[in-house]
PDB file of N, CA and C in Angstrom:
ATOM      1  N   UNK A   1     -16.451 -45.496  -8.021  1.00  0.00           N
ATOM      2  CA  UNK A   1     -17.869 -45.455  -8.296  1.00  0.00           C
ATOM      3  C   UNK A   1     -18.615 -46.138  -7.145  1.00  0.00           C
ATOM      4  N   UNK A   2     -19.486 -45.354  -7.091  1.00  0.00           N
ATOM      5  CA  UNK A   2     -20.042 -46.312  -5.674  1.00  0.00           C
ATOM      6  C   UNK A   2     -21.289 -47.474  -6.321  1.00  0.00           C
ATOM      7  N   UNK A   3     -21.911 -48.194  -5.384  1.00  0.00           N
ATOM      8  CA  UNK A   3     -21.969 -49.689  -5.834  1.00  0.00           C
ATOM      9  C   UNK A   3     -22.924 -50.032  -4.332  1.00  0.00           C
ATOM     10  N   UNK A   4     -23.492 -49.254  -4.423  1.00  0.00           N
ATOM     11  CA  UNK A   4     -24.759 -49.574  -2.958  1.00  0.00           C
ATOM     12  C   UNK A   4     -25.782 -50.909  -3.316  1.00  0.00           C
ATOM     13  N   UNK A   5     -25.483 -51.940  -2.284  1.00  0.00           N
ATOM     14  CA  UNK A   5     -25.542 -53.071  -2.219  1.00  0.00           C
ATOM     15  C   UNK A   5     -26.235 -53.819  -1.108  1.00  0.00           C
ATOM     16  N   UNK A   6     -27.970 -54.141  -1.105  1.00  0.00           N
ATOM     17  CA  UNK A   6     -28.748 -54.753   0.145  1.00  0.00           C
ATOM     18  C   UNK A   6     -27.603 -56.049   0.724  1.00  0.00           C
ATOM     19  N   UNK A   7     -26.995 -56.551   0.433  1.00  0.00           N
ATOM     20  CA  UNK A   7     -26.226 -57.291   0.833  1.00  0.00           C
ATOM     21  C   UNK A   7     -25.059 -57.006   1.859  1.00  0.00           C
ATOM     22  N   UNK A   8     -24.728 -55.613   1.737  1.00  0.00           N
ATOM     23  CA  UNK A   8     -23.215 -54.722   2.371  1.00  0.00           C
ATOM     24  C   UNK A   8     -24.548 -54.202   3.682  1.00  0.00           C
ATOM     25  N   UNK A   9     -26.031 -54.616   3.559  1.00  0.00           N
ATOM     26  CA  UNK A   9     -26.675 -53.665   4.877  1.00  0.00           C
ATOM     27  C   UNK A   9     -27.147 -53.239   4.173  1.00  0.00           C
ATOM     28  N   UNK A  10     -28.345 -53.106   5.325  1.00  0.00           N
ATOM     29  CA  UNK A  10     -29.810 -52.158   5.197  1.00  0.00           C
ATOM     30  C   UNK A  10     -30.443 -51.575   6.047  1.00  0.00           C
ATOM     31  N   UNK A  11     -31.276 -50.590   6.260  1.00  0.00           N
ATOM     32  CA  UNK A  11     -31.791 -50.438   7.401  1.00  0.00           C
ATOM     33  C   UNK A  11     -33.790 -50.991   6.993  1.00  0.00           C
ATOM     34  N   UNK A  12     -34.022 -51.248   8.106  1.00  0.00           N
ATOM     35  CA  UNK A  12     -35.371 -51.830   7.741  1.00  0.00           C
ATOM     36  C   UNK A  12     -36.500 -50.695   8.590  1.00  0.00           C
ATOM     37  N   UNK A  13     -37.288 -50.306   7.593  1.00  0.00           N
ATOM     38  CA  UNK A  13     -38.215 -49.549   8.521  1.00  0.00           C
ATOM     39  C   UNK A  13     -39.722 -49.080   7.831  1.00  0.00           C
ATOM     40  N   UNK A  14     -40.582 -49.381   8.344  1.00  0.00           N
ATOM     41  CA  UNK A  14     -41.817 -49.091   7.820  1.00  0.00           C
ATOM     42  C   UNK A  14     -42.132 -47.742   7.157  1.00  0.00           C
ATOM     43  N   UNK A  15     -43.076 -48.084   6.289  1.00  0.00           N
ATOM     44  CA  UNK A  15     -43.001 -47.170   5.569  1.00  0.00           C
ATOM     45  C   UNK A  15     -44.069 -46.426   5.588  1.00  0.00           C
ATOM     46  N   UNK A  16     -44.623 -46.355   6.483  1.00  0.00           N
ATOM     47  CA  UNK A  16     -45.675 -45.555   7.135  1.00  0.00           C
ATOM     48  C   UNK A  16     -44.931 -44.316   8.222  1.00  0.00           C
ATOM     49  N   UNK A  17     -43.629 -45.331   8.650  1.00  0.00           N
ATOM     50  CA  UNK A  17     -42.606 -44.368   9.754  1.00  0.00           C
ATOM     51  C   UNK A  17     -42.180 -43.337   8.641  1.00  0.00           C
ATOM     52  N   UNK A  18     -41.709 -43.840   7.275  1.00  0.00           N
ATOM     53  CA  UNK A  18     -40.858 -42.825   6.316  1.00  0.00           C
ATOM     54  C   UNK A  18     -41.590 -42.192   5.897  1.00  0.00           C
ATOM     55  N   UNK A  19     -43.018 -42.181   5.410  1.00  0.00           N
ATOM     56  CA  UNK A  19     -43.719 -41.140   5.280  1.00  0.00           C
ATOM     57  C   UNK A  19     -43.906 -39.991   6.358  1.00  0.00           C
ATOM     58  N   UNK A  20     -44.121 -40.233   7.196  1.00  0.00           N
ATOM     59  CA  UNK A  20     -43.787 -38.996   8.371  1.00  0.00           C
ATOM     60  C   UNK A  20     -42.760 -38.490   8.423  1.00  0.00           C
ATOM     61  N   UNK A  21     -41.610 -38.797   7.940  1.00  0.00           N
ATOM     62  CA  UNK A  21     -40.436 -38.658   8.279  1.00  0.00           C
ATOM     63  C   UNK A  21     -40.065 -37.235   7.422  1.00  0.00           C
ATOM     64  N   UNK A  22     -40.657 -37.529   5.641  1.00  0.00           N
ATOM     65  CA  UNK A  22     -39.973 -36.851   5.052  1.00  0.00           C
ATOM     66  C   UNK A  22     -41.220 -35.669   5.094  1.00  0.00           C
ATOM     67  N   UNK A  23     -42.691 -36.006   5.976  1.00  0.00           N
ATOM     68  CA  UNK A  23     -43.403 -34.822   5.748  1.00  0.00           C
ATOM     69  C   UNK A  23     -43.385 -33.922   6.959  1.00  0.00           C
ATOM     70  N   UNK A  24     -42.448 -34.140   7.954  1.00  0.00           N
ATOM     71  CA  UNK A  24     -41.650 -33.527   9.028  1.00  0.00           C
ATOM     72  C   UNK A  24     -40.534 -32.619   8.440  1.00  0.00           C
ATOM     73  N   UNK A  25     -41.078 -31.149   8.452  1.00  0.00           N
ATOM     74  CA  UNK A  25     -40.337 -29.786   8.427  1.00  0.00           C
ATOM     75  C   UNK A  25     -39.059 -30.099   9.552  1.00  0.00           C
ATOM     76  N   UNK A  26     -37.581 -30.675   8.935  1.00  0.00           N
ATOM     77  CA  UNK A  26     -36.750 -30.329   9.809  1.00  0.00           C
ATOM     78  C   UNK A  26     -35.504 -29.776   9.026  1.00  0.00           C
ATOM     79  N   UNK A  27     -34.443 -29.087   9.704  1.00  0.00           N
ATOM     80  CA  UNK A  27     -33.527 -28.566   9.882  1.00  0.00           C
ATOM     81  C   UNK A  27     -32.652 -29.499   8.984  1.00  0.00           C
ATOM     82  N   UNK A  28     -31.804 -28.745   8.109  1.00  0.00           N
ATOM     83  CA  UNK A  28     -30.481 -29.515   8.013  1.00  0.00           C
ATOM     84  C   UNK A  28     -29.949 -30.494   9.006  1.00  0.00           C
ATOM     85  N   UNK A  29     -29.806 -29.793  10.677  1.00  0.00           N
ATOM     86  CA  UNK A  29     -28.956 -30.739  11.406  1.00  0.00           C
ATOM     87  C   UNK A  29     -29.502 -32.018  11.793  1.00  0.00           C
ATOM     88  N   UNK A  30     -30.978 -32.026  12.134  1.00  0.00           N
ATOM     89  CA  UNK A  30     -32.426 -32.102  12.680  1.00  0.00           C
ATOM     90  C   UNK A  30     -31.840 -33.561  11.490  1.00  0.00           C
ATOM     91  N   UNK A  31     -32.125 -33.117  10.275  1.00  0.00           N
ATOM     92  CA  UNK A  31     -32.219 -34.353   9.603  1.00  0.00           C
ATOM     93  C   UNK A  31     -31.230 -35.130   9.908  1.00  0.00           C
ATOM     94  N   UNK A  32     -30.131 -35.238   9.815  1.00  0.00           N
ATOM     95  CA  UNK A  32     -28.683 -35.738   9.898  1.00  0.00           C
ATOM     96  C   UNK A  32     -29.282 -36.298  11.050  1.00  0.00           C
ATOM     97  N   UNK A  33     -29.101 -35.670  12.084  1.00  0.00           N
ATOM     98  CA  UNK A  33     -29.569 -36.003  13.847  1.00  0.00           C
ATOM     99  C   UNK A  33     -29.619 -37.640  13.582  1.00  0.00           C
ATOM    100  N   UNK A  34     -31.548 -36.858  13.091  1.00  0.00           N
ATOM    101  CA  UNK A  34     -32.692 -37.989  13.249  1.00  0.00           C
ATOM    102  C   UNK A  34     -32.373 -39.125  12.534  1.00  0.00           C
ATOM    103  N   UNK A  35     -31.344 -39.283  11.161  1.00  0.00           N
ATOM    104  CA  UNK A  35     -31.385 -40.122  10.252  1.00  0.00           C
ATOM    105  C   UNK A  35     -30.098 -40.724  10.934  1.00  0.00           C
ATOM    106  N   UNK A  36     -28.933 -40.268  11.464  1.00  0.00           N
ATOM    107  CA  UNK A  36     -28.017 -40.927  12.012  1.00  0.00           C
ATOM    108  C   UNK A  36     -28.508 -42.196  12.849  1.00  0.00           C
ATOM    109  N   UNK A  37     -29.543 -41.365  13.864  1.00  0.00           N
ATOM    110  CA  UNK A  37     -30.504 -42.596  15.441  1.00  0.00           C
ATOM    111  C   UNK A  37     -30.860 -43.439  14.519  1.00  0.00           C
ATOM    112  N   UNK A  38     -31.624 -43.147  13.269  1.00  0.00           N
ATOM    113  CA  UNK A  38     -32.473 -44.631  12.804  1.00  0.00           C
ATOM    114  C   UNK A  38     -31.218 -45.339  12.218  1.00  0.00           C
ATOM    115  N   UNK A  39     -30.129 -45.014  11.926  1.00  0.00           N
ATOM    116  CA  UNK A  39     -28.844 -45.644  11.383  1.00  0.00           C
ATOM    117  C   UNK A  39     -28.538 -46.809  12.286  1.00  0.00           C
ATOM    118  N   UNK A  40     -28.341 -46.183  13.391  1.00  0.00           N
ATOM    119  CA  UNK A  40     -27.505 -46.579  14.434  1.00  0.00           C
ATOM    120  C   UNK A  40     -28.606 -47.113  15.838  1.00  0.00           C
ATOM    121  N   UNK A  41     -29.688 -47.174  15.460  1.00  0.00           N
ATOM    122  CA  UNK A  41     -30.971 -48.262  16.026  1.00  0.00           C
ATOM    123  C   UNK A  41     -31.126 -49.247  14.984  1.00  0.00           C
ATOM    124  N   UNK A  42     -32.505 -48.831  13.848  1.00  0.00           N
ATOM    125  CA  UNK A  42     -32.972 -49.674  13.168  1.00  0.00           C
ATOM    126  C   UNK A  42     -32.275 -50.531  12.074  1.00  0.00           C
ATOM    127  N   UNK A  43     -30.861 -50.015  11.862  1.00  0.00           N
ATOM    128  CA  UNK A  43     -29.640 -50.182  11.190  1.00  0.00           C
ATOM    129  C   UNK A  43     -29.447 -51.904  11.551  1.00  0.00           C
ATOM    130  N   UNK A  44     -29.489 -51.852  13.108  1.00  0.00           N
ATOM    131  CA  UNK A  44     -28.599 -52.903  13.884  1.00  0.00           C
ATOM    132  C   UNK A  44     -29.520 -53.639  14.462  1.00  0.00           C
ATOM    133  N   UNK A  45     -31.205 -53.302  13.766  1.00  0.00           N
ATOM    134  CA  UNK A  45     -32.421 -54.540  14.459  1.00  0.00           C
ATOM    135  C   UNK A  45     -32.186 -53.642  15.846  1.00  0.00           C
ATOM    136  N   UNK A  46     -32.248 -52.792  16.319  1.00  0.00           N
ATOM    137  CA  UNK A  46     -32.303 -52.432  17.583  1.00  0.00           C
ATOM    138  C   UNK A  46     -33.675 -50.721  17.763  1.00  0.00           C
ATOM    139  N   UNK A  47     -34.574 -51.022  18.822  1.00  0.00           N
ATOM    140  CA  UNK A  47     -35.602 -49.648  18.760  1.00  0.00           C
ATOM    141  C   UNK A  47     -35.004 -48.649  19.933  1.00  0.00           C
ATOM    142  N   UNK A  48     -33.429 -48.896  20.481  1.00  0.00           N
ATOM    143  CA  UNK A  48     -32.950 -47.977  21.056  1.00  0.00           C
ATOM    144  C   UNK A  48     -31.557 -48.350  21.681  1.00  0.00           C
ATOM    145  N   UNK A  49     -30.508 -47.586  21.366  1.00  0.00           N
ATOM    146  CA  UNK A  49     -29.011 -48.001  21.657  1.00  0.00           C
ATOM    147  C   UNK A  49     -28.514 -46.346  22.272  1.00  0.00           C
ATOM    148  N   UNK A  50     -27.590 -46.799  23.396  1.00  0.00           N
ATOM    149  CA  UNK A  50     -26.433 -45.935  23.643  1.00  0.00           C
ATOM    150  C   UNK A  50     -25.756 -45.504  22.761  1.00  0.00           C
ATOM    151  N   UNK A  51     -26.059 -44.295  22.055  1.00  0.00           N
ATOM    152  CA  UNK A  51     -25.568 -43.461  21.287  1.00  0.00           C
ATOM    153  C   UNK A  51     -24.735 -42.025  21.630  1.00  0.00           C
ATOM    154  N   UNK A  52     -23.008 -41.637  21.376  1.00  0.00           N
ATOM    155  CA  UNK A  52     -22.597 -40.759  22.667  1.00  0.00           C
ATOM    156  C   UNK A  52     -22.662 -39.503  21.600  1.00  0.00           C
ATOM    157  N   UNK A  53     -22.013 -38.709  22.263  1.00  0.00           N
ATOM    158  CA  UNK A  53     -22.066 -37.292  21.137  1.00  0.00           C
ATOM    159  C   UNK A  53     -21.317 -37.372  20.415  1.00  0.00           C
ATOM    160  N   UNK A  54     -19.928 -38.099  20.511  1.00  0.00           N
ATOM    161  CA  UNK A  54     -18.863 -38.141  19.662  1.00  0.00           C
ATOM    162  C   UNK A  54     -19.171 -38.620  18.719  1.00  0.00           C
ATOM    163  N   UNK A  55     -19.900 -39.571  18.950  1.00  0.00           N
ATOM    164  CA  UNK A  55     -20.168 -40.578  17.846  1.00  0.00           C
ATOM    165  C   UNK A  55     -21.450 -39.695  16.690  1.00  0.00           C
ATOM    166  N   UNK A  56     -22.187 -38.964  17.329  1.00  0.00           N
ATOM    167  CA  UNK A  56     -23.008 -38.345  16.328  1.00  0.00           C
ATOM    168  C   UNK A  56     -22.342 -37.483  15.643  1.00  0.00           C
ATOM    169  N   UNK A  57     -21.316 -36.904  16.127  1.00  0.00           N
ATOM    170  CA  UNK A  57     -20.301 -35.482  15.875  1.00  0.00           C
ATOM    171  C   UNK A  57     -19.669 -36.148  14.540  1.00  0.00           C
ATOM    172  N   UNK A  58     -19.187 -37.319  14.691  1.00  0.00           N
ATOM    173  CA  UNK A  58     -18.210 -37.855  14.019  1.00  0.00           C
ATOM    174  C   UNK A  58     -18.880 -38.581  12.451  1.00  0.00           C
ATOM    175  N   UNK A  59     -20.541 -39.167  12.793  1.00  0.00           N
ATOM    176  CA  UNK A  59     -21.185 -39.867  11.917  1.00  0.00           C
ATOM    177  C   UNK A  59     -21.421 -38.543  11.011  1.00  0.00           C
ATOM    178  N   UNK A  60     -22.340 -37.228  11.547  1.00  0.00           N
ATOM    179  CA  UNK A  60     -22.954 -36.499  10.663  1.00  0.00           C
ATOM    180  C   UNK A  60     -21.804 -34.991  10.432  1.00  0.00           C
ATOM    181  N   UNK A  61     -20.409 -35.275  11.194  1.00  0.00           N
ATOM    182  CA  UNK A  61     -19.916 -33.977  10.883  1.00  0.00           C
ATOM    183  C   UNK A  61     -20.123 -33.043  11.042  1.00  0.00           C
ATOM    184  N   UNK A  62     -20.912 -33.010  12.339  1.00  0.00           N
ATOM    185  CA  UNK A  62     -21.386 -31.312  12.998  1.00  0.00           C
ATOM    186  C   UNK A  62     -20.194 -31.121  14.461  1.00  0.00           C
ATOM    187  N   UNK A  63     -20.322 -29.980  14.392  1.00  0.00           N
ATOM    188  CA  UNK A  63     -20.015 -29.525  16.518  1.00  0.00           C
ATOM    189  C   UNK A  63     -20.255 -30.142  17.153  1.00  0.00           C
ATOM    190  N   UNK A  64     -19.294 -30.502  18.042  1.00  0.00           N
ATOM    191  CA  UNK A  64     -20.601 -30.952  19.549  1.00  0.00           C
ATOM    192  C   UNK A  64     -21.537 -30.097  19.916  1.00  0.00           C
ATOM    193  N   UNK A  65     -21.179 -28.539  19.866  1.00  0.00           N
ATOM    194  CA  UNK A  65     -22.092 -27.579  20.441  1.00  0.00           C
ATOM    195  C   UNK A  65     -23.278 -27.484  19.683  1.00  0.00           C
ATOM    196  N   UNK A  66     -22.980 -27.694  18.429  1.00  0.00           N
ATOM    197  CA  UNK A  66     -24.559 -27.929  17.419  1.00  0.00           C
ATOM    198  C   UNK A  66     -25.175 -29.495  17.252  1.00  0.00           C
ATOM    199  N   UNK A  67     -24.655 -30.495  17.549  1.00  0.00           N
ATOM    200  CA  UNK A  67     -25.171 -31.642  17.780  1.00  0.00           C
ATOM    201  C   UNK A  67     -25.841 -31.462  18.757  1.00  0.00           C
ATOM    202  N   UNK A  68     -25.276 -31.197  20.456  1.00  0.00           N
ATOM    203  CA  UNK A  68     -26.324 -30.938  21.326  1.00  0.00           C
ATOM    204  C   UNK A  68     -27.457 -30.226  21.645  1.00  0.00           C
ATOM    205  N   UNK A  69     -27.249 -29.210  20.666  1.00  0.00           N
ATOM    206  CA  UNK A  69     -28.586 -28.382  20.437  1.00  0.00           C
ATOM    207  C   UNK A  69     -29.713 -28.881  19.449  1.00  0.00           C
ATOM    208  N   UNK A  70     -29.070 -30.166  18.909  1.00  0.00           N
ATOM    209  CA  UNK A  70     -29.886 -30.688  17.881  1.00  0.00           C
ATOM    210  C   UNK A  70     -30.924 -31.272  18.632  1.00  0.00           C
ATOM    211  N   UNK A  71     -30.161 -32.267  19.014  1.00  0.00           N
ATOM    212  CA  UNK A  71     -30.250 -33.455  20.468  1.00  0.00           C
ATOM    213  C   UNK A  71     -31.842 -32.865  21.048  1.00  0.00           C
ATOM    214  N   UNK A  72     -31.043 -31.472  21.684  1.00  0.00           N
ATOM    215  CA  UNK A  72     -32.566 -31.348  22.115  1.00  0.00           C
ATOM    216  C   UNK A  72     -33.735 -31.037  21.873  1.00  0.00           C
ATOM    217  N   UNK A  73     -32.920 -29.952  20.736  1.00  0.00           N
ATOM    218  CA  UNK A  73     -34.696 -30.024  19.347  1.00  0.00           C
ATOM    219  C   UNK A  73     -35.704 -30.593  19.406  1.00  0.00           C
ATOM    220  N   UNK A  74     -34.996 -31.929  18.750  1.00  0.00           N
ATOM    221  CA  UNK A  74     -35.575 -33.120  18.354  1.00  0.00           C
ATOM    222  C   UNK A  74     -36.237 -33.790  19.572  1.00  0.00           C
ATOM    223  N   UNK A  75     -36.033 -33.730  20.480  1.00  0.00           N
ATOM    224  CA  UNK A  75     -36.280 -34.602  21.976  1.00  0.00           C
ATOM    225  C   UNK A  75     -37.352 -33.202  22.447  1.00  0.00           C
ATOM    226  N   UNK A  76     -37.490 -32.013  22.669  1.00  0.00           N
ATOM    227  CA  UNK A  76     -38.586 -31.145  22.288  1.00  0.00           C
ATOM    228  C   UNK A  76     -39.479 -31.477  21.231  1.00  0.00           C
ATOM    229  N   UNK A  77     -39.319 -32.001  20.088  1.00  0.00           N
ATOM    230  CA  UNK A  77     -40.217 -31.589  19.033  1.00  0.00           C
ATOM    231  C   UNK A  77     -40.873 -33.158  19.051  1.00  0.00           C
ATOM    232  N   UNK A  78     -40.397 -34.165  20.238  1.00  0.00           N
ATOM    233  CA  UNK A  78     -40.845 -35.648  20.409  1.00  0.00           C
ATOM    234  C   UNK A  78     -40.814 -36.615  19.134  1.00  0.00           C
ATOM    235  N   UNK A  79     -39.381 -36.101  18.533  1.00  0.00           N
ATOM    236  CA  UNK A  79     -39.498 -36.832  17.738  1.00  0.00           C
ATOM    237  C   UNK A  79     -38.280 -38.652  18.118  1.00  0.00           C
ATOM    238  N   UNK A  80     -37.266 -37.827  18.970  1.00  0.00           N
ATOM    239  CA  UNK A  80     -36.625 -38.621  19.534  1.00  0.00           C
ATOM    240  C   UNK A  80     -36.958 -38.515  21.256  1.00  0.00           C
ATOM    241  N   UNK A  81     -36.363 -39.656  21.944  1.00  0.00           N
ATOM    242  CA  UNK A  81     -36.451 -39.963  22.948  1.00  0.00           C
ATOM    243  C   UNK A  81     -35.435 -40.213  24.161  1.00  0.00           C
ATOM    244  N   UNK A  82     -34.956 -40.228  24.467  1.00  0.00           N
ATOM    245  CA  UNK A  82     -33.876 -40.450  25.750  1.00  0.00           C
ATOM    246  C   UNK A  82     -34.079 -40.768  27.295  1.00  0.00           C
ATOM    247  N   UNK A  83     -33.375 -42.388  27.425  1.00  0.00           N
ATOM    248  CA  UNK A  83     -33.439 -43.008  28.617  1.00  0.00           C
ATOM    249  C   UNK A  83     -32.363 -43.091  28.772  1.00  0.00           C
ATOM    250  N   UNK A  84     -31.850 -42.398  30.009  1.00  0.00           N
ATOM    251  CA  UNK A  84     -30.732 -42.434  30.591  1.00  0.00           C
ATOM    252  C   UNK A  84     -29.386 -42.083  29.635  1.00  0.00           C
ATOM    253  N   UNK A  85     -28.488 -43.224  29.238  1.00  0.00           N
ATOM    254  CA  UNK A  85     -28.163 -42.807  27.718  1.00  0.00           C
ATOM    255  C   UNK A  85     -28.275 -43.693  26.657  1.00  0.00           C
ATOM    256  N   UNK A  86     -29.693 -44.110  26.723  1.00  0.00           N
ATOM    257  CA  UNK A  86     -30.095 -45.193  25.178  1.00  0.00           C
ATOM    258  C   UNK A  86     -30.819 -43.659  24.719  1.00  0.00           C
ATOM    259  N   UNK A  87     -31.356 -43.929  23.633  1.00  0.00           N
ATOM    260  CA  UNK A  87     -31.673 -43.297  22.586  1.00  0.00           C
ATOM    261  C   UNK A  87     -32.193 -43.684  21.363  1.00  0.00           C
ATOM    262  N   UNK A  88     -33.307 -43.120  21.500  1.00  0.00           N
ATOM    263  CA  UNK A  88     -34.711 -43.928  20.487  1.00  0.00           C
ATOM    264  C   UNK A  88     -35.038 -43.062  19.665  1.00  0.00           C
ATOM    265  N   UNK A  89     -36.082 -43.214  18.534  1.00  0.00           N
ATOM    266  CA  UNK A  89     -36.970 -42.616  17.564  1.00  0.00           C
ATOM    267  C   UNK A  89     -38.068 -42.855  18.181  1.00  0.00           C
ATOM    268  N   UNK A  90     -39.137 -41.769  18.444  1.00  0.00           N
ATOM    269  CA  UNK A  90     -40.527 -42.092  19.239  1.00  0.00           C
ATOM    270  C   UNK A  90     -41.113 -42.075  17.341  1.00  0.00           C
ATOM    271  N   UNK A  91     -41.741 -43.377  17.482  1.00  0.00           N
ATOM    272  CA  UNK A  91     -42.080 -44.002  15.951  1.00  0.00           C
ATOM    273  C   UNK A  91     -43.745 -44.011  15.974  1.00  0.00           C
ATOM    274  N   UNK A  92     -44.292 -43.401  17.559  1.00  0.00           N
ATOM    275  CA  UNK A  92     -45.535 -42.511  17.367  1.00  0.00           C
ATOM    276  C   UNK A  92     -45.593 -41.133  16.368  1.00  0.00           C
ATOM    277  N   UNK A  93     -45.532 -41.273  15.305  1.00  0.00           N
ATOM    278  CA  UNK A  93     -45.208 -39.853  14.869  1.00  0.00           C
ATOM    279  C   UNK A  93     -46.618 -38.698  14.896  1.00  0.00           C
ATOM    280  N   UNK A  94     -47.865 -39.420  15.394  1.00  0.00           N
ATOM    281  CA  UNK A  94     -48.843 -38.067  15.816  1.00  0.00           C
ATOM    282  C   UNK A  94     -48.254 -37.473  17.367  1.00  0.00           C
ATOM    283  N   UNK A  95     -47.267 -38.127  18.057  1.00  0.00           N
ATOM    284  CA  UNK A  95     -47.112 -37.162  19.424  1.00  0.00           C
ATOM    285  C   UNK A  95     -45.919 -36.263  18.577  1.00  0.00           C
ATOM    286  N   UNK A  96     -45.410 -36.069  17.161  1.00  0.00           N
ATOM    287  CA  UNK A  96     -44.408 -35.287  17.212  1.00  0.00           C
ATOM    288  C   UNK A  96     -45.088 -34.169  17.066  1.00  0.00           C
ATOM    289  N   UNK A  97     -44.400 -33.375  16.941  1.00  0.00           N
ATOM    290  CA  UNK A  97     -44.809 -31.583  17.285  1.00  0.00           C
ATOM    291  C   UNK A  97     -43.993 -30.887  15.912  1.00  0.00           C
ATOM    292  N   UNK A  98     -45.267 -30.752  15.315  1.00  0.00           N
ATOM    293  CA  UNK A  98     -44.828 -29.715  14.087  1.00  0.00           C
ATOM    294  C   UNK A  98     -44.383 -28.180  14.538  1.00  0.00           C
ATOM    295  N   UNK A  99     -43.801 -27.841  14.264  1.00  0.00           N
ATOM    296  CA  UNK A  99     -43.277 -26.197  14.205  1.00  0.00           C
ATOM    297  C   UNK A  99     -44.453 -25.731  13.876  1.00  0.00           C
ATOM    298  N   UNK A 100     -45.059 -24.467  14.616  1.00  0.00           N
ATOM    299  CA  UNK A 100     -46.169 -23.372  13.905  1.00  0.00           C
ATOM    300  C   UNK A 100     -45.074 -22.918  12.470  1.00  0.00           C
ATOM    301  N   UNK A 101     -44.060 -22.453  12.162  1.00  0.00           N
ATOM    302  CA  UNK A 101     -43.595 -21.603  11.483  1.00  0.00           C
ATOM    303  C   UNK A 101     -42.993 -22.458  10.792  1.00  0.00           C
ATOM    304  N   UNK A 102     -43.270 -23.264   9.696  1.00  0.00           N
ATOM    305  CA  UNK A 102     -42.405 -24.297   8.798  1.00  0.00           C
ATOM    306  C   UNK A 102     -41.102 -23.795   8.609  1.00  0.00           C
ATOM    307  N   UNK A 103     -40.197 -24.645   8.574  1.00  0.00           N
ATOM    308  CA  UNK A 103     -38.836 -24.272   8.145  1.00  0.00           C
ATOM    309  C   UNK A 103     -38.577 -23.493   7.072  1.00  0.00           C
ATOM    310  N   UNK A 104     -37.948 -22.741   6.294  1.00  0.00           N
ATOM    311  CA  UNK A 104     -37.861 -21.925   5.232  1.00  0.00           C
ATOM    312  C   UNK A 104     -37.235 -23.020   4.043  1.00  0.00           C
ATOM    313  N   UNK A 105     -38.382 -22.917   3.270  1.00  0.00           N
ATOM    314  CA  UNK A 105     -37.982 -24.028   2.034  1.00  0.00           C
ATOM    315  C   UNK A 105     -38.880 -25.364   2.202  1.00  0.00           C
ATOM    316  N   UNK A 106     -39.320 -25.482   3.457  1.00  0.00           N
ATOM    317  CA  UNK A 106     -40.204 -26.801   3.790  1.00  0.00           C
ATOM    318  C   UNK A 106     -41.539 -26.447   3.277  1.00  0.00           C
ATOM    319  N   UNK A 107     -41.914 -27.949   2.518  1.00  0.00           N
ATOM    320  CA  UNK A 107     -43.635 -27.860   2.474  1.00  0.00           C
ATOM    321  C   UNK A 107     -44.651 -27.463   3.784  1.00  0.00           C
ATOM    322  N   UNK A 108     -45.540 -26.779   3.456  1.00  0.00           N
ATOM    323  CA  UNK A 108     -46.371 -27.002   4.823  1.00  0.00           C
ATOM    324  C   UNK A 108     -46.964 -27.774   4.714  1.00  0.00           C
ATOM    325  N   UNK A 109     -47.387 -28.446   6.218  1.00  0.00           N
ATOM    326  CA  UNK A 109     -48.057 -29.373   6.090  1.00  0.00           C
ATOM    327  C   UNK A 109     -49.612 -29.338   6.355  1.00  0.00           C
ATOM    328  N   UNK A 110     -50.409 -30.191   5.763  1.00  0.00           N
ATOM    329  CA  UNK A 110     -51.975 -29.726   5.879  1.00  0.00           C
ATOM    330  C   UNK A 110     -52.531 -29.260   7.338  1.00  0.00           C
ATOM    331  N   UNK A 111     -51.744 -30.063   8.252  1.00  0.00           N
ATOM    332  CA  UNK A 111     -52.390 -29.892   9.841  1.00  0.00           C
ATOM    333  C   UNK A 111     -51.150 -29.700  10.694  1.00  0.00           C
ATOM    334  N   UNK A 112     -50.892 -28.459  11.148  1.00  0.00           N
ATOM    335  CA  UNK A 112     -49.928 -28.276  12.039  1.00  0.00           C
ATOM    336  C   UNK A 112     -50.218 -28.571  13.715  1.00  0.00           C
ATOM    337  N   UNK A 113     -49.874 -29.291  14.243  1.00  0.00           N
ATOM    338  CA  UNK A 113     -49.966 -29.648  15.924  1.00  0.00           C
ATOM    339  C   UNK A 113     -48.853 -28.718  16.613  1.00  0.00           C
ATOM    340  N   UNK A 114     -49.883 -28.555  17.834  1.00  0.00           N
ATOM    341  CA  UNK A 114     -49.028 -27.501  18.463  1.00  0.00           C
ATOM    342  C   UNK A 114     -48.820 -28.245  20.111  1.00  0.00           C
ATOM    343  N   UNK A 115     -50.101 -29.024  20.165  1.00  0.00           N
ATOM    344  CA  UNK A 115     -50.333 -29.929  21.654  1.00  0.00           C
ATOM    345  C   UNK A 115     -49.698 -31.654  21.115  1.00  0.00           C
ATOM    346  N   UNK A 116     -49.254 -31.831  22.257  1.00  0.00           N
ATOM    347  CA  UNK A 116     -49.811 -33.577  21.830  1.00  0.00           C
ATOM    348  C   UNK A 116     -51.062 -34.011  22.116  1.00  0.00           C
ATOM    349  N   UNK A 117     -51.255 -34.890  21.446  1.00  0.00           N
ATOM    350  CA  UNK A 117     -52.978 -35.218  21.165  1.00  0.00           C
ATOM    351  C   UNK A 117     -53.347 -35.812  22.523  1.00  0.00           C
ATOM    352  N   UNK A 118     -54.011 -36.012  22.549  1.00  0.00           N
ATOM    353  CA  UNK A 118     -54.954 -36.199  24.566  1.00  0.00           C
ATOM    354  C   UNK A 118     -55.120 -37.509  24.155  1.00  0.00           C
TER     355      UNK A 118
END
């Protein structure tokens, strides 16, 4: 039986960030991706860590060939970020970039962005 416990760990994160989070149209992988980085950043008190592919392959159980296509999705859609090989959540969530075409099954959302804001 499982037995989830603030004591065994937590991740800490505003909740202004999680509201964007869950009103962001993403992908099955997209989610995994994105929720692995805040695992394995905000998890460990950290806003950006060397994160390799194996290690995403291995956390969320995808391909490498579909992890890296995730990778860049998400780093297109500005929701994540990449320096060199650290790896962040951009926790601006008005520069992320909604899809014109919501995901199939996703709410739409009231205001779709197609630019980042000036």
């Amino acid at each position: 039986m499982a037995s989830p416990q603030v004591e065994k760990g937590y991740v800490r994160i505003a909740t202004e960030l999680l509201e964007a989070i869950y009103h962001m149209p993403m992908s099955d992988y997209e989610s995994r991706v994105f929720w692995f980085i805040i695992r394995k950043t905000y998890g460990w008190q950290k806003k950006s860590d060397w994160i390799s592919l194996s290690q995403i392959c291995k956390g969320t159980g995808m391909a490498k060939p579909n992890a890296s296509r995730t990778i860049k999705k998400l780093i297109k859609k500005n929701m994540i970020e990449r320096f060199a090989r650290q790896i962040s959540i951009q926790k601006n969530y008005d520069e992320w970039l909604v899809p014109l075409k919501p995901l199939k099954g996703a709410a739409k959302l009231s205001k779709e962005i197609t630019k980042k804001k000036k």
